[in-house]
Protein backbone atom coordinates (compact mmCIF):
# COMPACT_ATOMS: atom_id res chain seq x y z
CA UNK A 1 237.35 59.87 145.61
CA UNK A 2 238.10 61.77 148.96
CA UNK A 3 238.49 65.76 147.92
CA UNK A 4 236.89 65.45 144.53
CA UNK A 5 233.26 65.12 144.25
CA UNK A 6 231.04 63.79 141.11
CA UNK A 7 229.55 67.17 140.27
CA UNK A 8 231.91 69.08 141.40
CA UNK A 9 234.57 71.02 139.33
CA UNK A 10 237.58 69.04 138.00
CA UNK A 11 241.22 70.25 138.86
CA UNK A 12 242.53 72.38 136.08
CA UNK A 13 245.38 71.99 134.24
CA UNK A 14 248.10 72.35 131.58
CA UNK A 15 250.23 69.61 130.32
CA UNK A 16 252.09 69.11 127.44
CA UNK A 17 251.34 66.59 124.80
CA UNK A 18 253.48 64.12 122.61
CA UNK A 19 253.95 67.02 120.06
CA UNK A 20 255.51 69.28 123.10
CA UNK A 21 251.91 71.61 122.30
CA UNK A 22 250.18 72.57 125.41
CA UNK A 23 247.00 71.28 126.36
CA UNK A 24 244.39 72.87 129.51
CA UNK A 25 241.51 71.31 130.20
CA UNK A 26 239.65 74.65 131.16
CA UNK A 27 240.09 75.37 126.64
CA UNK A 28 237.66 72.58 126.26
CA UNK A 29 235.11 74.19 128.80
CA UNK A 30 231.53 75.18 127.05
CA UNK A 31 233.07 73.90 123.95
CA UNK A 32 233.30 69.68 124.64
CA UNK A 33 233.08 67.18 127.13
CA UNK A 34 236.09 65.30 128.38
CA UNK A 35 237.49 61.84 128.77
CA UNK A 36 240.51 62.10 130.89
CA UNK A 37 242.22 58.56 130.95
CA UNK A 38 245.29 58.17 133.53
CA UNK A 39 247.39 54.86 132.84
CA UNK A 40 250.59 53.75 134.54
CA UNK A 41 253.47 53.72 131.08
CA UNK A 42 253.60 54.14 127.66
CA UNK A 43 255.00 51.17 125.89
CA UNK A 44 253.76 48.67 128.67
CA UNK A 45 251.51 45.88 127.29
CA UNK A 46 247.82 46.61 129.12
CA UNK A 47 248.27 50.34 128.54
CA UNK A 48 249.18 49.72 124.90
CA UNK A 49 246.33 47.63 124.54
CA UNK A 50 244.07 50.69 126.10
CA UNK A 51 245.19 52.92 124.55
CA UNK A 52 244.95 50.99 120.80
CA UNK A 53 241.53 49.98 122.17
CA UNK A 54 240.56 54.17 122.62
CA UNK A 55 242.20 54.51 119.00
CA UNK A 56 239.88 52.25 117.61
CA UNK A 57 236.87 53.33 119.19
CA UNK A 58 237.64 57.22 118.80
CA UNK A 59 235.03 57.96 116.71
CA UNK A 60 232.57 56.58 119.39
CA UNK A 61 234.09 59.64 121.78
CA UNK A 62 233.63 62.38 119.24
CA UNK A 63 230.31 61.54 117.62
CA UNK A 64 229.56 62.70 121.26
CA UNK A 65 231.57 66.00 120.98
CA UNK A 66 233.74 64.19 123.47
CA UNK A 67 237.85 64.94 123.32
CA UNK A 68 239.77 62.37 124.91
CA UNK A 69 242.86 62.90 127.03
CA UNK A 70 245.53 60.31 128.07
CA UNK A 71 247.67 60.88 130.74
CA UNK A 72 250.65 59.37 132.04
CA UNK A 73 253.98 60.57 133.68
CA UNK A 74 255.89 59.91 131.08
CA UNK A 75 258.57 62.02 129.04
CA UNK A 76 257.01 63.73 126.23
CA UNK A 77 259.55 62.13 123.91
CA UNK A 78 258.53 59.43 124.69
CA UNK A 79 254.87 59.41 124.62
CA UNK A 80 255.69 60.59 120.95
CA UNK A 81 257.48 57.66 120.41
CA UNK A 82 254.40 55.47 121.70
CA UNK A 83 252.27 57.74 119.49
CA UNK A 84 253.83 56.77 116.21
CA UNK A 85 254.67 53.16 116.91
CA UNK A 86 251.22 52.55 117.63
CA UNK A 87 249.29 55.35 115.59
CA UNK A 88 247.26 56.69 118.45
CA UNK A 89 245.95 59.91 117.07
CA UNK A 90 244.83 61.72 120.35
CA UNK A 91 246.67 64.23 122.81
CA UNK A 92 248.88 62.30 125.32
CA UNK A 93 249.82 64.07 128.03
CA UNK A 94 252.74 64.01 130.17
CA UNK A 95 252.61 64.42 134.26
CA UNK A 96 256.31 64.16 134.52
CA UNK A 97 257.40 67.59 136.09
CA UNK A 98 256.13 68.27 138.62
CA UNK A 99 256.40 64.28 138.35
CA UNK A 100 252.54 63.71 138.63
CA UNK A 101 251.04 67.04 139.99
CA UNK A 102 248.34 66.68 137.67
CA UNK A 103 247.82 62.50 139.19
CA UNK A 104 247.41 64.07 142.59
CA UNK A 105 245.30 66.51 141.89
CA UNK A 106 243.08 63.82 140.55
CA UNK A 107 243.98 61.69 143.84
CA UNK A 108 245.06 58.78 141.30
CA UNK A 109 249.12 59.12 141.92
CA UNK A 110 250.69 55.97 143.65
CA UNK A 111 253.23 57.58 145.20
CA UNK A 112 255.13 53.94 145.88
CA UNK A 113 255.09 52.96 141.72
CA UNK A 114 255.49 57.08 140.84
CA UNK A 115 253.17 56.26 138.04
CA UNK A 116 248.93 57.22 137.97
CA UNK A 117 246.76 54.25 138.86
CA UNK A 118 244.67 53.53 136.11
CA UNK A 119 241.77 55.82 136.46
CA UNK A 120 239.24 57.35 134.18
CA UNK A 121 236.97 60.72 134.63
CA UNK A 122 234.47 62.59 132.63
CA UNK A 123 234.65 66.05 132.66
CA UNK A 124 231.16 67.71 131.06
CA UNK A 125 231.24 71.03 129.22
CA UNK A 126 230.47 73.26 132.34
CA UNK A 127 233.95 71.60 134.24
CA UNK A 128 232.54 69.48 136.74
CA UNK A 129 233.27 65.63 137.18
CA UNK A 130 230.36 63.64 135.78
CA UNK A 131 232.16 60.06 135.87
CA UNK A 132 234.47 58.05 137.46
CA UNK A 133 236.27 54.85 137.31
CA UNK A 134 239.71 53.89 139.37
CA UNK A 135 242.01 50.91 139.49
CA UNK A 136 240.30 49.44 136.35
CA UNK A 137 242.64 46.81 134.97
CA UNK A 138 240.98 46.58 131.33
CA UNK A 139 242.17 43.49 129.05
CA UNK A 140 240.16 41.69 126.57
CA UNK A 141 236.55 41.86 127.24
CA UNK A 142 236.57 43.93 130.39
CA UNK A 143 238.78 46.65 127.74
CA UNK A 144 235.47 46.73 125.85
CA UNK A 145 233.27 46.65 128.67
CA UNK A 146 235.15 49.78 130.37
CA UNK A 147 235.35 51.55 127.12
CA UNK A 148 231.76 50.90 126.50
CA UNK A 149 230.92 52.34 130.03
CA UNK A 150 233.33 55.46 129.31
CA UNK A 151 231.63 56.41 125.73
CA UNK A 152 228.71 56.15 127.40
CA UNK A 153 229.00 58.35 130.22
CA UNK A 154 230.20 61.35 127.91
């Protein structure tokens, strides 16, 4: 990280989920910790294994009063449609207009792919960045590993 510093506050912001239902980060502040996840697109096969791998361990994030936030530029419609097929059952967010405002803020947008590099962050209750891991390609064990290193950073 270049701008951003671990302990320092986390860029704020609104983006819409799958339902089209508005989600800020700053409404979980002094209520729950965050685990913002950035991954490249829905319906691509190591995202969709991520993200069924966060689905499976959710209960690991919120027996830590933890919420957990995906984020990808993606249409809303269809991060819905990646939602349903593969019953993940927490707020996906789409970056796509301004396409990936939200990725830059969080200095994670490749600006040559026009997707986020896979990145994740822990927010803690107060707003400030507590964690961080970027370009993590997780498949197969090092999925568990990096999930295992996320729930226990919140």
């Amino acid at each position: 990280m270049t701008g951003l510093e671990l302990g320092g506050p986390a860029p704020d912001f609104t983006l819409r989920d799958q339902f089209g239902q508005d989600v800020s980060l700053s409404s979980y502040r002094d209520k729950k910790a965050v685990a913002i996840l950035f991954y490249p697109y829905a319906f691509s096969g190591v995202c969709t294994g991520e993200m069924t791998g966060v689905r499976n361990r959710l209960d690991e994030f919120l027996t830590f009063e933890t919420e957990v936030l995906a984020i990808s530029c993606d249409p809303v419609y269809a991060l819905r449609a990646f939602a349903d097929q593969d019953g993940l059952n927490f707020p996906l967010l789409s970056d796509f207009w301004p396409h990936g405002e939200v990725a830059r803020a969080f200095e994670v947008f490749d600006e040559a792919k026009g997707c986020p590099r896979r990145s994740s962050y822990v927010v803690d209750k107060q707003g400030r960045l507590r964690w961080a891991v970027h370009n993590a390609m997780p498949e197969g064990r090092d999925l568990d590993e990096h999930l295992r290193q996320l729930t226990a950073a919140v």
